[in-house]
C-alpha atoms as a PDB file:
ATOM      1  CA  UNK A   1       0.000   0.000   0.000  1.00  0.00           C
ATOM      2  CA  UNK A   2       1.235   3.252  -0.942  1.00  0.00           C
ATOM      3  CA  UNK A   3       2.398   5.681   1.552  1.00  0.00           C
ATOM      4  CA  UNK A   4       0.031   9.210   2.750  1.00  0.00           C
ATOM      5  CA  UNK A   5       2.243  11.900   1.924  1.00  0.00           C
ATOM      6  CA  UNK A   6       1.242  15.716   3.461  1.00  0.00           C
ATOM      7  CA  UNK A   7       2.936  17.966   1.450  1.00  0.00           C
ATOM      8  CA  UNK A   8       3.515  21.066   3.919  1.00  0.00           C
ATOM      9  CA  UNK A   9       4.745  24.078   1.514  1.00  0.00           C
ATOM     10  CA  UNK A  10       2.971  27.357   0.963  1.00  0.00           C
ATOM     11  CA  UNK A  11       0.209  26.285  -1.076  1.00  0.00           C
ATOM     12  CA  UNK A  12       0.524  28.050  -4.607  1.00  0.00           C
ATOM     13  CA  UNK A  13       3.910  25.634  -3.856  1.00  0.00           C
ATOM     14  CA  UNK A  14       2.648  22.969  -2.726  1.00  0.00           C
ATOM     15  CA  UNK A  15       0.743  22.222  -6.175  1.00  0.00           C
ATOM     16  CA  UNK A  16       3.709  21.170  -8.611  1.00  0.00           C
ATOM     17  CA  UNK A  17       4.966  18.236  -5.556  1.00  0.00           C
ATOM     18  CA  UNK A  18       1.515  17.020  -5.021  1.00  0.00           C
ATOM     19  CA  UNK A  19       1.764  16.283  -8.598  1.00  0.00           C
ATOM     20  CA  UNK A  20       5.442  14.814  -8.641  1.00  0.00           C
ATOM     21  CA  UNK A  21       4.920  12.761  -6.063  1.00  0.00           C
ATOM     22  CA  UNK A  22       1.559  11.103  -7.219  1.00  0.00           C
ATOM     23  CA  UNK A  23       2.751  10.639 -10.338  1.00  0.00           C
ATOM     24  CA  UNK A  24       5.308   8.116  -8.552  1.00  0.00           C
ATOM     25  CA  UNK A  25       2.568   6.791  -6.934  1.00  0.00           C
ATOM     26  CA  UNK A  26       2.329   8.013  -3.660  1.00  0.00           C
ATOM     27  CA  UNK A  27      -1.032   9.326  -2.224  1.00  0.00           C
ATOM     28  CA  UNK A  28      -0.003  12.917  -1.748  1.00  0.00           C
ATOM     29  CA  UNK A  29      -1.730  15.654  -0.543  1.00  0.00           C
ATOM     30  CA  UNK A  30      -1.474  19.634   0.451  1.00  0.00           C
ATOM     31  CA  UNK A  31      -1.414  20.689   4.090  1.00  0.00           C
ATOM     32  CA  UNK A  32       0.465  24.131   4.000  1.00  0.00           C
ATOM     33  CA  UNK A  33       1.897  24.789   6.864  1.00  0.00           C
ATOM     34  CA  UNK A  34       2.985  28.478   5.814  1.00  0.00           C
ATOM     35  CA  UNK A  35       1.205  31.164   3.886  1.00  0.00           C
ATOM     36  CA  UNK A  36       2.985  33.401   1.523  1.00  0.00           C
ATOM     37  CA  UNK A  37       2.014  37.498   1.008  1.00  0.00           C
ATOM     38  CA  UNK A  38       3.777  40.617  -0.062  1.00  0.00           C
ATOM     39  CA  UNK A  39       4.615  43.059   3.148  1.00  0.00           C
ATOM     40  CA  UNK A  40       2.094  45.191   3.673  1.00  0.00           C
ATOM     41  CA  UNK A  41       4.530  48.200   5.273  1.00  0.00           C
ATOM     42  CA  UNK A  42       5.075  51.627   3.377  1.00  0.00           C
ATOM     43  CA  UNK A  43       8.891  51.582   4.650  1.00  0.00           C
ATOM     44  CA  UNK A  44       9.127  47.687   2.833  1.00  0.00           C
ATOM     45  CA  UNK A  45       7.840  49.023  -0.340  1.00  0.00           C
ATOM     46  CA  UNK A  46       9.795  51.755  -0.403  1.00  0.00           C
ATOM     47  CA  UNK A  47      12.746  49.657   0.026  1.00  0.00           C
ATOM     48  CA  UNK A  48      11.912  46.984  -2.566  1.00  0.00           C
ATOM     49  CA  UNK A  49      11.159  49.801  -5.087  1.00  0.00           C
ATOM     50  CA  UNK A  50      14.592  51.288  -4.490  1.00  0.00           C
ATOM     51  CA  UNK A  51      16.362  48.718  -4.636  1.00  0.00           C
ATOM     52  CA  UNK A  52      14.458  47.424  -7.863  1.00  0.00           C
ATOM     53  CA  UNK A  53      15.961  51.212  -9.355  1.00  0.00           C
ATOM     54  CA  UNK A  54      19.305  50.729  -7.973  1.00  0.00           C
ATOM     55  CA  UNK A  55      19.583  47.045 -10.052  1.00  0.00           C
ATOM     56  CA  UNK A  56      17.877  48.402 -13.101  1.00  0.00           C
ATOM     57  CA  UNK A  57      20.694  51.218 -13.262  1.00  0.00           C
ATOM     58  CA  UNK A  58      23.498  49.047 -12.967  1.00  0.00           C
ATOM     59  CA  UNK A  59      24.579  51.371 -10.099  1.00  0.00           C
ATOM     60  CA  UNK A  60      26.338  48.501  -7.927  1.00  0.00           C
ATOM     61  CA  UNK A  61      25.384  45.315  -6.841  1.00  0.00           C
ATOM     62  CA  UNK A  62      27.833  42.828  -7.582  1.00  0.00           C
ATOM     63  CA  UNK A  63      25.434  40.173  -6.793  1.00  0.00           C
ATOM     64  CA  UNK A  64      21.831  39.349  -5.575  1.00  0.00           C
ATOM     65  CA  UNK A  65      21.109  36.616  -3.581  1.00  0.00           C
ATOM     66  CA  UNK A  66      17.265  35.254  -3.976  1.00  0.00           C
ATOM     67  CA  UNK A  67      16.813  33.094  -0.844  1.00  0.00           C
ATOM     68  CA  UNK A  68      13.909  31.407  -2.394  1.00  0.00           C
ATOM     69  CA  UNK A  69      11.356  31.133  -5.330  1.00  0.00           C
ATOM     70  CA  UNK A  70       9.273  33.783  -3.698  1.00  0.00           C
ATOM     71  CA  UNK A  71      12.147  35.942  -3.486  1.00  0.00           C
ATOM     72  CA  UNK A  72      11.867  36.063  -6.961  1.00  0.00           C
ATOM     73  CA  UNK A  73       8.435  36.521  -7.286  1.00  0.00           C
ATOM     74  CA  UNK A  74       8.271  38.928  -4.920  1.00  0.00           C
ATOM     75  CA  UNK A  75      10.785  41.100  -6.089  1.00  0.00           C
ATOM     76  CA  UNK A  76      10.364  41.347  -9.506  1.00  0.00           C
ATOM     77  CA  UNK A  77       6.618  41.127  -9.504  1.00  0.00           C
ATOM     78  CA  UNK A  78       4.282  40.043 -12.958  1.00  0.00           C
ATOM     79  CA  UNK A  79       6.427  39.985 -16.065  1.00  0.00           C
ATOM     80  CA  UNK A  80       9.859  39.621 -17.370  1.00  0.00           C
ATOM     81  CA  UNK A  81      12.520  40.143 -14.937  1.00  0.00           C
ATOM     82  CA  UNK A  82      15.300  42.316 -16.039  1.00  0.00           C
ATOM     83  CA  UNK A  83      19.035  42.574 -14.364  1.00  0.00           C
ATOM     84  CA  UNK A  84      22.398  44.019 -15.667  1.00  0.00           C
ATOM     85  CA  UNK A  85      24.625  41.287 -16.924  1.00  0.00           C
ATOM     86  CA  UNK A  86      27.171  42.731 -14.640  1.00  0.00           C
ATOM     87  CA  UNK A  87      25.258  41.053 -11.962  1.00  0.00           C
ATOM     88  CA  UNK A  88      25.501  37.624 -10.806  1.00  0.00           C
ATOM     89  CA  UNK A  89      22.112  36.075  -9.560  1.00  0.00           C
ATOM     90  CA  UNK A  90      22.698  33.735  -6.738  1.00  0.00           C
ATOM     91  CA  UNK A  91      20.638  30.857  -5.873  1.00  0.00           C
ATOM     92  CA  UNK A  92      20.710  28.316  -2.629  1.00  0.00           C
ATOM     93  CA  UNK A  93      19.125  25.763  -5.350  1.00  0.00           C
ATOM     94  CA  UNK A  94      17.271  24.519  -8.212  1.00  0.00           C
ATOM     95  CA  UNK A  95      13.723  25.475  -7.517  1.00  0.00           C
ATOM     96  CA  UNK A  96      14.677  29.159  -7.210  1.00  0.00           C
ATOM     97  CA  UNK A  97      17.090  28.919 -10.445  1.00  0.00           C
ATOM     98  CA  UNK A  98      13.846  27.429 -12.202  1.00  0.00           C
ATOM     99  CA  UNK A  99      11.885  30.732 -10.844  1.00  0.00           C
ATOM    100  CA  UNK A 100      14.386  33.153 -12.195  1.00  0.00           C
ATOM    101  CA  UNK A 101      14.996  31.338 -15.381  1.00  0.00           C
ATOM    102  CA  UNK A 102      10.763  31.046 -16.019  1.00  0.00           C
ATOM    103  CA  UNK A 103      11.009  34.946 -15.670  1.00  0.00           C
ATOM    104  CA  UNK A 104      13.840  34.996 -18.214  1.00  0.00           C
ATOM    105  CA  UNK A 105      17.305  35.490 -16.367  1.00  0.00           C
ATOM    106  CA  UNK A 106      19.705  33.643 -18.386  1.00  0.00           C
ATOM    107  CA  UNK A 107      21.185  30.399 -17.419  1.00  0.00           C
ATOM    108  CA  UNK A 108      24.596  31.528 -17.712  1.00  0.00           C
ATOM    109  CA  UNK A 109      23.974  34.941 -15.035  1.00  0.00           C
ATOM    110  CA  UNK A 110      22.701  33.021 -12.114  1.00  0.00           C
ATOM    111  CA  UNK A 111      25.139  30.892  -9.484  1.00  0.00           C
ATOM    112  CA  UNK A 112      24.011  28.059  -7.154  1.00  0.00           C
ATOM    113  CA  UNK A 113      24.998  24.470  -5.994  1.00  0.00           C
ATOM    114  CA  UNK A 114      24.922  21.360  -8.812  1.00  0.00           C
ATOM    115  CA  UNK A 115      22.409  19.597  -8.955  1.00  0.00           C
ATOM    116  CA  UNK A 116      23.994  16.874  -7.457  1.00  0.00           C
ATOM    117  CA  UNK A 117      24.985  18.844  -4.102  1.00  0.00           C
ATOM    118  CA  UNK A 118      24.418  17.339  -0.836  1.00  0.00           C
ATOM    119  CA  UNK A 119      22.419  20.192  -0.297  1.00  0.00           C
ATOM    120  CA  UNK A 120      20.858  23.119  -1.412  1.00  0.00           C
ATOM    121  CA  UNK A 121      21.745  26.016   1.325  1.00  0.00           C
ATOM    122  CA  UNK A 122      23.603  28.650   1.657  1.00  0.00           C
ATOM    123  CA  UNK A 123      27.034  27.185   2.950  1.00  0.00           C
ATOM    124  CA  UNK A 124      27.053  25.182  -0.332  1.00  0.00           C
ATOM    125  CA  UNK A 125      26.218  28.545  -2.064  1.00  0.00           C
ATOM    126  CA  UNK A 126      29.184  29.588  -0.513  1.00  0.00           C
ATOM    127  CA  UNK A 127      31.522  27.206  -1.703  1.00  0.00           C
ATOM    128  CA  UNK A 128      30.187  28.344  -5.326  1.00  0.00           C
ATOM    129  CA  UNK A 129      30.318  32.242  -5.035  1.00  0.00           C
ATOM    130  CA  UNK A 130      33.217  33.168  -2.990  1.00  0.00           C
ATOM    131  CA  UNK A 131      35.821  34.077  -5.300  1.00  0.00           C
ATOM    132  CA  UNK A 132      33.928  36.338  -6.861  1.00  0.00           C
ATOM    133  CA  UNK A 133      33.455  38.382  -4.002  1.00  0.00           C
ATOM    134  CA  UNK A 134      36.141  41.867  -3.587  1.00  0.00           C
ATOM    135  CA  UNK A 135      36.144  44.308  -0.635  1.00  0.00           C
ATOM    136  CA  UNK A 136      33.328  46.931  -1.105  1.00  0.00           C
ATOM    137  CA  UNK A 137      31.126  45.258  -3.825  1.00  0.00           C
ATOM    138  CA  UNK A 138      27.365  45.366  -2.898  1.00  0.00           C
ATOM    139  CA  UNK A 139      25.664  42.209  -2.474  1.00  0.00           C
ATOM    140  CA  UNK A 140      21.753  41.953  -1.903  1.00  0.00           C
ATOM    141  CA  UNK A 141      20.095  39.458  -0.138  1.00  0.00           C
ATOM    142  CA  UNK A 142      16.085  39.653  -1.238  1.00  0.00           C
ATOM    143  CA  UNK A 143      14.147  37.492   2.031  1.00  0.00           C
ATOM    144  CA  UNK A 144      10.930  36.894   3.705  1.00  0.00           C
ATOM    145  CA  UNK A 145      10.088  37.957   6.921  1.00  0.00           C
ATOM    146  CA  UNK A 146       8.020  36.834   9.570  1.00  0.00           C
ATOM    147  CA  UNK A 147       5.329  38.397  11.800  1.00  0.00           C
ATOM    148  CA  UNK A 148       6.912  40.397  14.811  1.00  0.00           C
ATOM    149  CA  UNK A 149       4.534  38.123  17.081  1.00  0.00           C
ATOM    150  CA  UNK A 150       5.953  34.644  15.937  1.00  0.00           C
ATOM    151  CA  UNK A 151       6.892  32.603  18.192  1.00  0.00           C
ATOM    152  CA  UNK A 152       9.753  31.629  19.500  1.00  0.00           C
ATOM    153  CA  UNK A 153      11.317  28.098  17.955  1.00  0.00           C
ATOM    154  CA  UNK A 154      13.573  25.776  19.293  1.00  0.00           C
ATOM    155  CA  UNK A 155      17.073  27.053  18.758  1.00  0.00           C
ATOM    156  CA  UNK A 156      18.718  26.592  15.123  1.00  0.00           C
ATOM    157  CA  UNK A 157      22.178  25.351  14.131  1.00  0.00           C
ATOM    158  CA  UNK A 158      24.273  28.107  14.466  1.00  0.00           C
ATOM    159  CA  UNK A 159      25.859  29.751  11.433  1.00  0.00           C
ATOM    160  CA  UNK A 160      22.455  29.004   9.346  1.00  0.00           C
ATOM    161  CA  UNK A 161      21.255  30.227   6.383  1.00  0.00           C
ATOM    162  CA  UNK A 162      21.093  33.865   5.012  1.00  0.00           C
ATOM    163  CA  UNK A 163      22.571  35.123   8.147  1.00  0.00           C
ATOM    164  CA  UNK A 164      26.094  32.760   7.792  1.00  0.00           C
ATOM    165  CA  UNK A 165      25.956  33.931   4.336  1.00  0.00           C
ATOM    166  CA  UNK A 166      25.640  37.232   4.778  1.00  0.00           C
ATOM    167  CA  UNK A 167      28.746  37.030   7.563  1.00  0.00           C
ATOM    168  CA  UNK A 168      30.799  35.531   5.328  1.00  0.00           C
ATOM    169  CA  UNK A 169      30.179  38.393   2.717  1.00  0.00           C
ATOM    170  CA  UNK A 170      30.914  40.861   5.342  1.00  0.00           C
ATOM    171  CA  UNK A 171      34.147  39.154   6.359  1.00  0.00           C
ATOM    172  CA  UNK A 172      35.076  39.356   2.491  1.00  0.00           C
ATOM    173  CA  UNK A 173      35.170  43.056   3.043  1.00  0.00           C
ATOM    174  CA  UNK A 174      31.418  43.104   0.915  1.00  0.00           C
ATOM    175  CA  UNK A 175      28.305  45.406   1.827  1.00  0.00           C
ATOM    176  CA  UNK A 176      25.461  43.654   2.420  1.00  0.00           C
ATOM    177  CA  UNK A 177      21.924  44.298   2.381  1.00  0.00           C
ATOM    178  CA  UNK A 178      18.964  42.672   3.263  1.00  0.00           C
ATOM    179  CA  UNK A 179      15.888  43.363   1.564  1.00  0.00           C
ATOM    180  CA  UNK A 180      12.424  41.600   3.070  1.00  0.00           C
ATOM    181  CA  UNK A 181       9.666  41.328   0.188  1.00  0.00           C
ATOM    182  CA  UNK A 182       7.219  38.860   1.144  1.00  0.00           C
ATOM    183  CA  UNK A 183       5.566  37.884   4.353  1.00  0.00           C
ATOM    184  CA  UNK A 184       5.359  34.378   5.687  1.00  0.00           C
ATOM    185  CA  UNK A 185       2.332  33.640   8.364  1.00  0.00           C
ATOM    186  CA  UNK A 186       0.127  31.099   9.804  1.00  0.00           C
ATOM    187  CA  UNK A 187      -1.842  29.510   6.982  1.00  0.00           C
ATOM    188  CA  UNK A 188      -6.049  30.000   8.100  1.00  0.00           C
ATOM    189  CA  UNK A 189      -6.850  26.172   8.095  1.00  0.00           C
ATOM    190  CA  UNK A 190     -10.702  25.046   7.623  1.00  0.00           C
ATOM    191  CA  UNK A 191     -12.695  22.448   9.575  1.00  0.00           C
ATOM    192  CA  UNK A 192     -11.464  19.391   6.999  1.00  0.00           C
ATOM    193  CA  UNK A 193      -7.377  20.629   7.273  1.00  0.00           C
ATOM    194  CA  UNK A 194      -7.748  20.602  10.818  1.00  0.00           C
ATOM    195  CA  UNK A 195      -9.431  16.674  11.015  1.00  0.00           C
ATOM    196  CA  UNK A 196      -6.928  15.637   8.239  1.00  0.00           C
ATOM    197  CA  UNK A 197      -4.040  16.841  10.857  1.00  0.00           C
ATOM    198  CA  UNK A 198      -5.181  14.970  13.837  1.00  0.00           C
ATOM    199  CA  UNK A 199      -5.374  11.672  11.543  1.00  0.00           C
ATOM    200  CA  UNK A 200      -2.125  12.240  10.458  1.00  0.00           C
ATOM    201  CA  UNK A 201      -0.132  13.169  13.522  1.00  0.00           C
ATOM    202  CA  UNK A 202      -1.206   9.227  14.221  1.00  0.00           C
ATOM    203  CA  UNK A 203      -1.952   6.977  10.977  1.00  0.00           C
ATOM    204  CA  UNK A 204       1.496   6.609   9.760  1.00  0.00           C
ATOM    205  CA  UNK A 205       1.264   9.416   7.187  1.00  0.00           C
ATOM    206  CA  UNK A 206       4.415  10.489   5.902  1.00  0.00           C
ATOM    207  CA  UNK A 207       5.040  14.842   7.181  1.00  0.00           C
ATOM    208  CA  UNK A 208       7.026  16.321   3.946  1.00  0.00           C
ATOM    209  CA  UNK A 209       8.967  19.425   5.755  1.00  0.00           C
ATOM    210  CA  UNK A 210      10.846  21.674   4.240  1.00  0.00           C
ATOM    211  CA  UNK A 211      11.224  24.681   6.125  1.00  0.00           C
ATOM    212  CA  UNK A 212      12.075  24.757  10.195  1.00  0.00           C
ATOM    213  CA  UNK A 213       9.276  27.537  10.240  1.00  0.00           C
ATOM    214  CA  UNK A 214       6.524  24.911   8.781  1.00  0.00           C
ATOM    215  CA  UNK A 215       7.200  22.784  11.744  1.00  0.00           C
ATOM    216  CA  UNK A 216       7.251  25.895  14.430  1.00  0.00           C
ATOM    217  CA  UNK A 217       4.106  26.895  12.611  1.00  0.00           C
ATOM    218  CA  UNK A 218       2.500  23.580  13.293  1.00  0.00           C
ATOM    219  CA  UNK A 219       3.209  22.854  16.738  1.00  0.00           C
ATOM    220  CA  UNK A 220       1.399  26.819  16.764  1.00  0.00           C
ATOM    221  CA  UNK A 221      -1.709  25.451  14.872  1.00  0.00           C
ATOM    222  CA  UNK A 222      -1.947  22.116  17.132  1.00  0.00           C
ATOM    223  CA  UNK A 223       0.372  23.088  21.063  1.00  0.00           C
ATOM    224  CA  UNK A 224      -1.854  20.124  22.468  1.00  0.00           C
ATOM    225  CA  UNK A 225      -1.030  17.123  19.732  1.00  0.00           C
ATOM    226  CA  UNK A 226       1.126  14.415  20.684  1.00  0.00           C
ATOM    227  CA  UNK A 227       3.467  13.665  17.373  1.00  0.00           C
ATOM    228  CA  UNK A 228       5.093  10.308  19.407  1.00  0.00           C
ATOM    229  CA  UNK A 229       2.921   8.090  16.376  1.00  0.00           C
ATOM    230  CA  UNK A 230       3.830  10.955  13.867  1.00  0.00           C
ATOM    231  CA  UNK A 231       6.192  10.359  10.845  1.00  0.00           C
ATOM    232  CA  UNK A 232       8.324  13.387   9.112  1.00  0.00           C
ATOM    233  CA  UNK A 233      10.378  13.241   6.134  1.00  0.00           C
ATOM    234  CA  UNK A 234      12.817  16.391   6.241  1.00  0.00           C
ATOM    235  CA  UNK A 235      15.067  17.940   3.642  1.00  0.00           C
ATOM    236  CA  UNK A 236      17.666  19.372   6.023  1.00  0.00           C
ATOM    237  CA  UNK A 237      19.495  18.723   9.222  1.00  0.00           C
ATOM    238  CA  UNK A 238      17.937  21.718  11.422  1.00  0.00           C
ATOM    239  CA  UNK A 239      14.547  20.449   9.985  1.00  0.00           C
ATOM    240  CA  UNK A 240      15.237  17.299  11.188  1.00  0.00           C
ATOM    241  CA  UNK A 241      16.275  18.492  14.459  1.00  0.00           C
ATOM    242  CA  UNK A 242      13.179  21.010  14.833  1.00  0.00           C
ATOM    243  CA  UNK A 243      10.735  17.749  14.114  1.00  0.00           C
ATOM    244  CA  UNK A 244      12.622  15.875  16.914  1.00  0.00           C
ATOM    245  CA  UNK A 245      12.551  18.625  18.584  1.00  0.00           C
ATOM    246  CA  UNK A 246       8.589  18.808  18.609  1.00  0.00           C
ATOM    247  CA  UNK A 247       8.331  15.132  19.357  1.00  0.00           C
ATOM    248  CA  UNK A 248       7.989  13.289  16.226  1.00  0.00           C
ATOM    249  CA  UNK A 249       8.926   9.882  16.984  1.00  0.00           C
ATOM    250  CA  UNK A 250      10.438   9.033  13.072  1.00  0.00           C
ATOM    251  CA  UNK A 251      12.556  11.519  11.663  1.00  0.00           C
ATOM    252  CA  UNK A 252      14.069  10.791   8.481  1.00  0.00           C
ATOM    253  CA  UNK A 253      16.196  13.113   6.691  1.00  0.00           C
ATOM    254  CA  UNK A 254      17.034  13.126   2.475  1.00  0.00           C
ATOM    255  CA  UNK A 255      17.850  15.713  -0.132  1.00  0.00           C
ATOM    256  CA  UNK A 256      15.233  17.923  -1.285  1.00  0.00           C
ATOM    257  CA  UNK A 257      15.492  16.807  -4.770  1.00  0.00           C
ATOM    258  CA  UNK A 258      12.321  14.675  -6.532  1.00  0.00           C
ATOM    259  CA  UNK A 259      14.180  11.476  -6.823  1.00  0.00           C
ATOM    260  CA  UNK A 260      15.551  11.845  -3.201  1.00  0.00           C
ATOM    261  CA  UNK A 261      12.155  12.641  -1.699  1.00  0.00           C
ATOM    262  CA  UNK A 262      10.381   9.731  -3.103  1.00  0.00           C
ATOM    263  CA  UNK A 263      13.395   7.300  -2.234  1.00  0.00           C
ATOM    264  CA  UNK A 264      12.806   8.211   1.280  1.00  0.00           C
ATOM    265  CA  UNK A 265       9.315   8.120   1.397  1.00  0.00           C
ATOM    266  CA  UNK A 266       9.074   4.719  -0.365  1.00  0.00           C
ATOM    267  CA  UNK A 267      11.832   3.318   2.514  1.00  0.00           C
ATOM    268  CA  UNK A 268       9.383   4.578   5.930  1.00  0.00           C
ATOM    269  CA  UNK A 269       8.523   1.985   7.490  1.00  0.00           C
END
């Protein structure tokens, strides 16, 4: 019998790995655990508008650094994106390469880990992008943000993320900026989202994570559920170790590519 897979991205995400995944068989399904929306403040927009200008005019940045697919979305809005082809697009992996190359940045202008990377992240990023780093270029890093009233999580790996990246640039004599353009918050679930939840925190359905904020986000949405029954597949080490953290009692960790995810998934017990 195949394996019940919740699929846990934002939901206009969650769509194209629902499909991947039951087209290998597996009885997925959508249970976004995060919801995606521009920010709303006057400050933010002003930001993301000057900094859109800045790019445009080829006034500086030696590189910008889209954290996700959203990043991209978010920043260059509806249409064709545009960018000097002094400037290097940098990518933590393939899904956001896919988003800037659907809005027509060339192949050949955006940076990122191979395919074949143990994982997509920033430290492997990193390891692609550093030498073309000189003291005083300007690097952006385009972000989400979360609500001022989130709550707290259990504590990540330090040296994660945009934050290790953005340190490293710095020690590399760089300027960095960080520009927030979308919003992530708790997804509104209905009556049925709520029920399908509770079944599988204890029927042996398969948790997709990836994102440490999906699993905050959850324990949020559900503080009184035991997860000792539940099952979570997660595509990085400090999701991993925020599922544990939250009491799953299988954790299983893989790469977050197609092939990797369904290996996994197929191999749960």
């Amino acid at each position: 019998m195949a394996h019940r897979v919740l699929v846990t991205r934002p939901a206009h995400d969650a769509v194209a790995w629902v499909g991947a995944l039951q087209g290998h068989g597996l009885q997925a399904q959508a249970l976004p655990l995060m919801a995606i929306g521009p920010c709303q403040g006057e400050s933010q927009r002003q930001a993301l508008l000057a900094a859109r200008a800045t790019l445009l005019a080829g006034q500086g940045y030696r590189a910008v650094m889209f954290v996700s697919g959203n990043a991209v979305q978010h920043f260059f809005g509806p249409g064709t994106a545009r960018m000097p082809q002094s400037t290097r697009a940098w990518t933590p992996g393939p899904g956001t390469a896919q988003a800037l190359r659907a809005l027509g940045i060339p192949a050949q202008q955006i940076d990122g880990p191979p395919p074949d990377a143990a994982q997509f992240e920033s430290e492997t990023l990193w390891q692609c992008v550093h030498t073309q780093i000189h003291a005083g270029d300007r690097v952006l890093i385009v972000r989400g943000d979360s609500p001022a009233d989130a709550p707290a999580q259990a504590p990540a790996t330090a040296g994660a993320g945009r934050d290790w990246l953005a340190a490293r640039l710095r020690e590399a004599g760089a300027q960095v900026e960080l520009l927030a353009v979308y919003q992530r918050q708790l997804p509104a679930w209905d009556a049925a989202q709520q029920q399908l939840a509770r079944q599988a925190a204890e029927d042996g359905t398969v948790w997709l994570f990836s994102s440490s904020e999906a699993v905050a986000n959850l324990q949020q949405l559900m503080p009184e559920q035991s997860w000792n029954h539940a099952q979570a597949l997660a595509t990085h080490e400090r999701i991993a170790a925020r599922a544990k953290h939250l009491g799953f009692g299988y954790v299983k960790q893989c790469r977050p590519a197609l092939e990797d995810v369904v290996a996994s998934i197929e191999s749960t017990p």
